[in-house]
C-alpha atoms as a PDB file:
ATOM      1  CA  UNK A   1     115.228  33.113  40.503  1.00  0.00           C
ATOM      2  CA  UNK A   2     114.184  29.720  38.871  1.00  0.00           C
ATOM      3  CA  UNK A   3     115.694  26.378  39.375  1.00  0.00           C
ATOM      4  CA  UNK A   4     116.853  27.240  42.694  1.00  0.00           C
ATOM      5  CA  UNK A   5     117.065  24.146  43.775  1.00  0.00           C
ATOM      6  CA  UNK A   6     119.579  22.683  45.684  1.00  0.00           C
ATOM      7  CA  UNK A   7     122.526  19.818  45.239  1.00  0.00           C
ATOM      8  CA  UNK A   8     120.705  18.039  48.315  1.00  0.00           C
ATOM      9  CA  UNK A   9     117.441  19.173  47.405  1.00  0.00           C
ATOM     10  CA  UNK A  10     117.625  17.848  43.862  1.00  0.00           C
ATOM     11  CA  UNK A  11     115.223  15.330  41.391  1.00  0.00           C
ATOM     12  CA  UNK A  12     118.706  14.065  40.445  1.00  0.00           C
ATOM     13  CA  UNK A  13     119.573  11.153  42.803  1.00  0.00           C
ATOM     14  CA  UNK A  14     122.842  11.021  44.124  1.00  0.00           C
ATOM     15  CA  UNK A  15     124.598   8.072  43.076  1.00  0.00           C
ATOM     16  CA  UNK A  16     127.306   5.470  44.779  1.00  0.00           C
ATOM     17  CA  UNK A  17     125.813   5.004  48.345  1.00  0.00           C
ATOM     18  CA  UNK A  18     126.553   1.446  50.087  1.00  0.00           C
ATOM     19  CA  UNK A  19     125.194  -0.279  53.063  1.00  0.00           C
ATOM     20  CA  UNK A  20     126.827  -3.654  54.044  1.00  0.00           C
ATOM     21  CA  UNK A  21     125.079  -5.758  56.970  1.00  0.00           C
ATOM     22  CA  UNK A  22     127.817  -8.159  57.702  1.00  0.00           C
ATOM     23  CA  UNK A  23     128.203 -11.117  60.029  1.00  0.00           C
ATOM     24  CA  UNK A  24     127.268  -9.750  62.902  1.00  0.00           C
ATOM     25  CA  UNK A  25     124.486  -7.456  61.641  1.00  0.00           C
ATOM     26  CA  UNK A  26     122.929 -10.399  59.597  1.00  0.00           C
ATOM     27  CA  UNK A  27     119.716 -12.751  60.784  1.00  0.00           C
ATOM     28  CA  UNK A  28     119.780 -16.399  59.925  1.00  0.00           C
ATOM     29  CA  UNK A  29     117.265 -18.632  61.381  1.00  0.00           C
ATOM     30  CA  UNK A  30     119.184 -21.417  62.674  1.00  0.00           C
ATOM     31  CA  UNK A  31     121.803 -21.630  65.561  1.00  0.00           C
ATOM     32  CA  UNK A  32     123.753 -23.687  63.737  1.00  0.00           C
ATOM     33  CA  UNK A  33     125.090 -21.186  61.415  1.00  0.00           C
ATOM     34  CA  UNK A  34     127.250 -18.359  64.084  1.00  0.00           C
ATOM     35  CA  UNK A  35     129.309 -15.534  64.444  1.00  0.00           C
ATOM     36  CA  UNK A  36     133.073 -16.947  63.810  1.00  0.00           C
ATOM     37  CA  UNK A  37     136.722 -15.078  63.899  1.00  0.00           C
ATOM     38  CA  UNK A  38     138.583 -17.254  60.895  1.00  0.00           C
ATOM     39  CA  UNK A  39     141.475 -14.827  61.286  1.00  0.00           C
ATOM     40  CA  UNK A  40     142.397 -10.979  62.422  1.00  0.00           C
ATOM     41  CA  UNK A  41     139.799  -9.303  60.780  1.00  0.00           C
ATOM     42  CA  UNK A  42     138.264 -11.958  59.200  1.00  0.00           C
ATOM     43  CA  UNK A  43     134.452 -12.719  61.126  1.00  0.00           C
ATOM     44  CA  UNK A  44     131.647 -14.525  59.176  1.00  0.00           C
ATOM     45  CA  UNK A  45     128.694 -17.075  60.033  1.00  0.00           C
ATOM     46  CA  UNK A  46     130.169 -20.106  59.784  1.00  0.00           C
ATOM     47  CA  UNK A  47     128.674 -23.683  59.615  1.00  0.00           C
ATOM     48  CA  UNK A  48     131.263 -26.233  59.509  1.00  0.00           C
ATOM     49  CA  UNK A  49     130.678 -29.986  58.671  1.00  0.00           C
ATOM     50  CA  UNK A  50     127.037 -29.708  57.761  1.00  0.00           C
ATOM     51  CA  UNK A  51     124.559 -31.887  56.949  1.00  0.00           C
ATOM     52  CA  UNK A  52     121.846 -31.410  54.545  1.00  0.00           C
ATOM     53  CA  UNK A  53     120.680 -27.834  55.978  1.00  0.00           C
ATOM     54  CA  UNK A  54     118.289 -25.101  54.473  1.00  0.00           C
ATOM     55  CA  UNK A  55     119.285 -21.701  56.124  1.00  0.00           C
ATOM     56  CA  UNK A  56     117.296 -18.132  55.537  1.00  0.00           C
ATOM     57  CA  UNK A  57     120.036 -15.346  55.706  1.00  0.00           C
ATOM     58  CA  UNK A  58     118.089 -11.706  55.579  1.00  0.00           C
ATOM     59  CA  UNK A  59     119.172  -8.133  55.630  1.00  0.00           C
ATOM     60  CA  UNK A  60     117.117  -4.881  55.482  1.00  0.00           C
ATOM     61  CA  UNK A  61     116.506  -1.719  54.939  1.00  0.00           C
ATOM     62  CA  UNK A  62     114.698  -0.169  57.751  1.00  0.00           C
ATOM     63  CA  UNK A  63     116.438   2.013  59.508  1.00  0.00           C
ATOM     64  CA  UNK A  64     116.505   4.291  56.445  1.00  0.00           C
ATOM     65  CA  UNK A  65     113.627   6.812  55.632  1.00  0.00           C
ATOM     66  CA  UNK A  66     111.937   6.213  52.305  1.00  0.00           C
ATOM     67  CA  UNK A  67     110.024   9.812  51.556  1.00  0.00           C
ATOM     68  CA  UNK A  68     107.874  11.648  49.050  1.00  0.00           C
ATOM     69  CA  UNK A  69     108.799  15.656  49.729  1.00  0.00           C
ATOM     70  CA  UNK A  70     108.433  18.708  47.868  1.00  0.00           C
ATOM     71  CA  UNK A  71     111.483  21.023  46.923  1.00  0.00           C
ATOM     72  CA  UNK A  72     111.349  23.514  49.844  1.00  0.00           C
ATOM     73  CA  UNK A  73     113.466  26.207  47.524  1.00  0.00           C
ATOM     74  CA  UNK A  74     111.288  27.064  44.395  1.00  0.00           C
ATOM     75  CA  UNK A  75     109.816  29.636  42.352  1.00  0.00           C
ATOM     76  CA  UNK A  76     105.611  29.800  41.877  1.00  0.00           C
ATOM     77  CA  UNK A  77     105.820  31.060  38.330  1.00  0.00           C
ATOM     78  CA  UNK A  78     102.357  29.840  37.188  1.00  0.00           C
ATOM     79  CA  UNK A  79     101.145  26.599  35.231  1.00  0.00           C
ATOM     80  CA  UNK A  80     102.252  25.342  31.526  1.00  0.00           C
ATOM     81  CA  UNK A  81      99.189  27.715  30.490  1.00  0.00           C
ATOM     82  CA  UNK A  82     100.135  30.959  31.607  1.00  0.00           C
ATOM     83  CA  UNK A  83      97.587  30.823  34.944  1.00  0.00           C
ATOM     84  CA  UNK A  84      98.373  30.940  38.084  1.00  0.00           C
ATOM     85  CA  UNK A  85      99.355  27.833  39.835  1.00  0.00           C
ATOM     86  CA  UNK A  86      98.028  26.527  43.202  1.00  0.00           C
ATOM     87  CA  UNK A  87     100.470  26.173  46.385  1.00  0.00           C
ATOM     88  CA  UNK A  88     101.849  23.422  47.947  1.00  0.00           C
ATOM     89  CA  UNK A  89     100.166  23.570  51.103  1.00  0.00           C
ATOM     90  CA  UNK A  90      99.376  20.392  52.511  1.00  0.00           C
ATOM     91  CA  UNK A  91      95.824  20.029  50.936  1.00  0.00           C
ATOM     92  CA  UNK A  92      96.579  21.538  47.770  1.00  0.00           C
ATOM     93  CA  UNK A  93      97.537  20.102  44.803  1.00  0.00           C
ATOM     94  CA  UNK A  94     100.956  21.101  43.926  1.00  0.00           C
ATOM     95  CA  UNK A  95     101.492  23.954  41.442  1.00  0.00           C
ATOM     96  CA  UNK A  96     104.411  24.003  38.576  1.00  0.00           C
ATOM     97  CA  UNK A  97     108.458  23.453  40.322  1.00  0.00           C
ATOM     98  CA  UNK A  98     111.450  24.460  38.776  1.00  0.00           C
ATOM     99  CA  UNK A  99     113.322  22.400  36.513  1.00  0.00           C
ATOM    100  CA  UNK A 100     114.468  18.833  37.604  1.00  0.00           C
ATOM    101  CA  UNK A 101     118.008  18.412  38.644  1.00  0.00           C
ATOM    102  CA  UNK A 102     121.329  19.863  38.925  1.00  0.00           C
ATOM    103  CA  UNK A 103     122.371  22.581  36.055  1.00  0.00           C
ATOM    104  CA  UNK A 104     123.620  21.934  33.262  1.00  0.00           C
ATOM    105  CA  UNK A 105     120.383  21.699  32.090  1.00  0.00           C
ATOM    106  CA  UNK A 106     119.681  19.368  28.644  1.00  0.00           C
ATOM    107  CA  UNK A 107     116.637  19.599  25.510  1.00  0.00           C
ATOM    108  CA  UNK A 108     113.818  20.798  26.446  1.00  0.00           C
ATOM    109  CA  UNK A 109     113.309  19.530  30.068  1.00  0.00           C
ATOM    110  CA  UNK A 110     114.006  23.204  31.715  1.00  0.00           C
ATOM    111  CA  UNK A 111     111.120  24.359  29.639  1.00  0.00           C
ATOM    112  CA  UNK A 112     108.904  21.794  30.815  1.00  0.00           C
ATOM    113  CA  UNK A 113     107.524  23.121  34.716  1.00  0.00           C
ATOM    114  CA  UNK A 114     107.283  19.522  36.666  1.00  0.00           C
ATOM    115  CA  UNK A 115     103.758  19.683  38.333  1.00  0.00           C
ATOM    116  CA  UNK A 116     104.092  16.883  41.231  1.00  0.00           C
ATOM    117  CA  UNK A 117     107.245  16.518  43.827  1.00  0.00           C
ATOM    118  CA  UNK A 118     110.063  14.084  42.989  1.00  0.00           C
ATOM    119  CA  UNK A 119     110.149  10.759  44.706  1.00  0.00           C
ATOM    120  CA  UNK A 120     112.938  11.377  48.232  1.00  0.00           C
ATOM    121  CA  UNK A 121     114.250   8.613  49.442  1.00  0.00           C
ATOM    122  CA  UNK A 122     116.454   5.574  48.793  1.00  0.00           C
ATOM    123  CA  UNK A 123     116.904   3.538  45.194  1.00  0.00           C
ATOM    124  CA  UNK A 124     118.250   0.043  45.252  1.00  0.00           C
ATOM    125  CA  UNK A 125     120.165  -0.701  42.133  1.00  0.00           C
ATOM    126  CA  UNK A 126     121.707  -4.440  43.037  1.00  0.00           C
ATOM    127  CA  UNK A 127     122.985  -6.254  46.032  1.00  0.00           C
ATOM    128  CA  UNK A 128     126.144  -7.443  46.600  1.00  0.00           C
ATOM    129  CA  UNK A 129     126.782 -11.768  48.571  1.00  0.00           C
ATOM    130  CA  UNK A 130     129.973 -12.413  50.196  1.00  0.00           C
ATOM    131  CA  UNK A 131     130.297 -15.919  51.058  1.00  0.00           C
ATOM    132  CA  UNK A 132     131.907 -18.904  50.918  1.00  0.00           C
ATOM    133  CA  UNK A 133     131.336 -22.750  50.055  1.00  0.00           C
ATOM    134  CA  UNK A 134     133.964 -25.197  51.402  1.00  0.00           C
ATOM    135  CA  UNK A 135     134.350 -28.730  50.609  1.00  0.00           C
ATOM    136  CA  UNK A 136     131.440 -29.692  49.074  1.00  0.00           C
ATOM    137  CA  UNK A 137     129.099 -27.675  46.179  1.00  0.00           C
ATOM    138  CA  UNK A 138     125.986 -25.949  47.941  1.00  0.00           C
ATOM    139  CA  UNK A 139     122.575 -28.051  46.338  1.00  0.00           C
ATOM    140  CA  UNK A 140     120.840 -24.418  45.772  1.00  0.00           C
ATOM    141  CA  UNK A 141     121.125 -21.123  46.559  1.00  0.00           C
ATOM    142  CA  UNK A 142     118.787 -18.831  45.968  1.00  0.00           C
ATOM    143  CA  UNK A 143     117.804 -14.198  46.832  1.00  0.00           C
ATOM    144  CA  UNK A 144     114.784 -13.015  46.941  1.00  0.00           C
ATOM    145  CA  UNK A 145     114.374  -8.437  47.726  1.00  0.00           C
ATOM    146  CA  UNK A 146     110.740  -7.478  48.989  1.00  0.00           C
ATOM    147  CA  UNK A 147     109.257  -4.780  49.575  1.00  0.00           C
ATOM    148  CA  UNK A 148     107.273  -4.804  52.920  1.00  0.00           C
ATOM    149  CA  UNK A 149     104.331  -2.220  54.461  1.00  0.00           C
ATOM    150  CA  UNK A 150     102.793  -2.391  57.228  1.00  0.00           C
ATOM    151  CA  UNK A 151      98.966  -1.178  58.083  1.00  0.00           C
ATOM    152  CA  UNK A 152      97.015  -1.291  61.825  1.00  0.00           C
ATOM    153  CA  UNK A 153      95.008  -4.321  61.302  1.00  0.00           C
ATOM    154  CA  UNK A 154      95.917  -5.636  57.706  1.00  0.00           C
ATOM    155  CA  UNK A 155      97.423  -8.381  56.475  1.00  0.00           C
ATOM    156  CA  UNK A 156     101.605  -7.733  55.603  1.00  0.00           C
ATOM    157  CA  UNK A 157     101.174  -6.236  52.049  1.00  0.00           C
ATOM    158  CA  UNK A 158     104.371  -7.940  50.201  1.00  0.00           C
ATOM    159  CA  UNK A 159     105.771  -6.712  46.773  1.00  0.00           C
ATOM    160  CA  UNK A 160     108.278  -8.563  45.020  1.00  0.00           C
ATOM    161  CA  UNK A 161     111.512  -5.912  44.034  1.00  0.00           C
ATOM    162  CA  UNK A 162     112.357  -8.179  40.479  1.00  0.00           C
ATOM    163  CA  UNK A 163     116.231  -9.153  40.284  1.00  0.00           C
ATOM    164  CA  UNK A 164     117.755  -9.924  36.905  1.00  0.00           C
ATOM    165  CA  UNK A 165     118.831 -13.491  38.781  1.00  0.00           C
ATOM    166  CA  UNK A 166     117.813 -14.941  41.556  1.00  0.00           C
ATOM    167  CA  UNK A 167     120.334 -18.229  41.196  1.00  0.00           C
ATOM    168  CA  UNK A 168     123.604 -18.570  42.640  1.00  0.00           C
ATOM    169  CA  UNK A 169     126.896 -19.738  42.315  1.00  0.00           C
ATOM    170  CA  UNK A 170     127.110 -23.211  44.005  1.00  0.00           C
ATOM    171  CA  UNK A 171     130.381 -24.824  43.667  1.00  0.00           C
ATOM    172  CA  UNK A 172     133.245 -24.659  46.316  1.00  0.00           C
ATOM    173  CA  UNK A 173     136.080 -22.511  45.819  1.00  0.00           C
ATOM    174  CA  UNK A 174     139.204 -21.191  48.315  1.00  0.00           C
ATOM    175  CA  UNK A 175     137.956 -18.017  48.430  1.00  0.00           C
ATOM    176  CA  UNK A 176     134.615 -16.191  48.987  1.00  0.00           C
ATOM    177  CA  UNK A 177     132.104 -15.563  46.710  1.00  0.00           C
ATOM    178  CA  UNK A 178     131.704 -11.354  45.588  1.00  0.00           C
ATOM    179  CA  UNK A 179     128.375 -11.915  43.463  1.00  0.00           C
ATOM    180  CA  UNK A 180     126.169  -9.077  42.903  1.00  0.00           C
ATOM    181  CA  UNK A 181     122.902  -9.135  41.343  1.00  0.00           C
ATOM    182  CA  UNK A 182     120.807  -6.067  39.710  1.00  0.00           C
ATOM    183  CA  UNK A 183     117.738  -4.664  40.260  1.00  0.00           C
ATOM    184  CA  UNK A 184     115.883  -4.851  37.339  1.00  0.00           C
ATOM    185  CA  UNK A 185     114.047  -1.898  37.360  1.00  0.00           C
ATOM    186  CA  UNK A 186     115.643   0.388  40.417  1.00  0.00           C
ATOM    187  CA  UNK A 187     112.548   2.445  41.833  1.00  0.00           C
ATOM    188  CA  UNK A 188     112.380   4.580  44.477  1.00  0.00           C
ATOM    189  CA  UNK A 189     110.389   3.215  47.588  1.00  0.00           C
ATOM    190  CA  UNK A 190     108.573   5.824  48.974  1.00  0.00           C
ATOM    191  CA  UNK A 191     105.991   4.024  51.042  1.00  0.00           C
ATOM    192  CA  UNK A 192     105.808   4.735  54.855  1.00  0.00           C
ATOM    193  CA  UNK A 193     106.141   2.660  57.836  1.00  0.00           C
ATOM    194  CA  UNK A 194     107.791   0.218  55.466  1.00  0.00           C
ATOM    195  CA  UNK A 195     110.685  -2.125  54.778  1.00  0.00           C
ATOM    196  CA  UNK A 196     113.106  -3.566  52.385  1.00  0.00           C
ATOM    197  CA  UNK A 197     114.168  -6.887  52.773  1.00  0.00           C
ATOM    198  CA  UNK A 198     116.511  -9.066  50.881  1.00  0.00           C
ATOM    199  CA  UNK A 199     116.511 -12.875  51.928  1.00  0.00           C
ATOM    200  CA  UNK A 200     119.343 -15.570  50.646  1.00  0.00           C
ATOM    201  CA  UNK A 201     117.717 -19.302  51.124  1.00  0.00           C
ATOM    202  CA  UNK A 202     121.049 -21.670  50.958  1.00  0.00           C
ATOM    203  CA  UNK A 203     120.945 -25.298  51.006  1.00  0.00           C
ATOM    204  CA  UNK A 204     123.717 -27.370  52.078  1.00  0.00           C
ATOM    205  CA  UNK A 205     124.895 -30.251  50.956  1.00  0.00           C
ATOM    206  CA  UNK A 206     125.642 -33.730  53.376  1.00  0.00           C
ATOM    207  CA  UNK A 207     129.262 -32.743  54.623  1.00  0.00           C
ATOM    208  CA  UNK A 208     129.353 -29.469  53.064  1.00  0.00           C
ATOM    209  CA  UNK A 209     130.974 -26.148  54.775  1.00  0.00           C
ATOM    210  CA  UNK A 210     129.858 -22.646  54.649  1.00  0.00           C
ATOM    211  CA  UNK A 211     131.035 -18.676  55.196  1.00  0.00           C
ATOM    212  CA  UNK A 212     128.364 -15.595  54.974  1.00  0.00           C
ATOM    213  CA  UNK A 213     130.501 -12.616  55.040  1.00  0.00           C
ATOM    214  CA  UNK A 214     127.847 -10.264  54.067  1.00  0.00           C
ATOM    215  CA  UNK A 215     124.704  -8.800  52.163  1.00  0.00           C
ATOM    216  CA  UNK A 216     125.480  -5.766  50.985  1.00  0.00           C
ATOM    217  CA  UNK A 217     122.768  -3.197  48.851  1.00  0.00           C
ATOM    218  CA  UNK A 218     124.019  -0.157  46.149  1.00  0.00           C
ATOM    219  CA  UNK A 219     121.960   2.143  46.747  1.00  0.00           C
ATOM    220  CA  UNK A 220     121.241   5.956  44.896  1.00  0.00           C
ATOM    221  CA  UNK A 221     119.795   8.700  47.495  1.00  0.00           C
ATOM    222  CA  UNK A 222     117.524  11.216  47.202  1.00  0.00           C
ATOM    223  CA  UNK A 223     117.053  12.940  50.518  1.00  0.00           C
ATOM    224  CA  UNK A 224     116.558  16.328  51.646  1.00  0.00           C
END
């Protein structure tokens, strides 16, 4: 009764999930830039006429769980050396799993007993800026994804999530902006009482209009 693991219950993440925080799910700190109906079905913050204005657009990941769990169906066969293999209570180390993933298996990986519990949680692989620059070309534009944990009585403990860019496009165009910009490394976060934050930094230019449809995140998920 080996690999009894489940689809759900799996080390394979499942791939192709996508969270969008549009307009009205979006914070930017400045009045300035608002919630605006262009046409039926068609709302973004909207700053019209600028000046020379730095906004901070951010979206996040909180209200998703971000785990570390143990396979709940598995076989205690014993460890790589023939012995017996401790449980996985919660104060003992865990013993040997079955085989990673979703059959079929491949080389020699279902011979190979995993002896700690696969990462549960969420994976962000790139995110995804809808907007649009009107009259004249944005001076920068700029995203930024963190990583953010919280601790009683400690200082905000920030890690940078590295994108492959973190410059974007700047000149105007009739229609928005669909730019989306990889992860370098997609991990999965596992810390608790945590966040993940992505924050666009966009300054205007003197005269300069503006449209923020949306930050959106790809995402792979691992839950049980």
């Amino acid at each position: 009764m080996g690999r009894t693991q489940g689809r759900v219950d799996a080390d394979t993440p499942h791939k192709g999930g996508w969270i969008f925080d549009d307009a009205f799910d979006l914070f930017v700190d400045s009045a300035n830039l608002s919630v605006a109906r262009n046409a039926a079905f068609d709302y973004s913050l909207n700053r019209t006429a600028a000046g020379a204005e730095t906004y901070h657009i951010a979206a996040h990941l909180g209200n998703l769980s971000r785990l570390l769990e143990s396979p709940f169906l598995q076989e205690q066969f014993g460890t790589a050396a023939g012995t017996a293999g401790p449980s996985l209570g919660p104060t003992a180390a865990p013993g040997p799993i079955s085989a990673p993933g979703i059959p079929p298996f491949t080389g020699a990986t279902q011979l190979v007993p995993p002896t700690a519990p696969p990462a549960k949680g969420l994976q962000v692989s790139d995110i995804a800026l809808v907007y649009q620059v009107g009259v004249a070309a944005l001076t920068s534009a700029a995203l930024a994804l963190d990583k953010v944990v919280f601790a009683n009585n400690v200082a905000i403990a920030k890690t940078a999530i590295t994108l492959t860019a973190t410059t974007l496009p700047l000149a105007t165009q009739a229609n928005p902006y669909v730019t989306i910009v990889p992860v370098t490394t997609p991990v999965f976060v596992t810390d608790d009482i945590s966040d993940v934050i992505a924050e666009l930094t966009i300054v205007m230019a003197n005269t300069g209009t503006l449209r923020v449809y949306g930050v959106g995140f790809h995402v792979n998920f691992n839950f049980n």
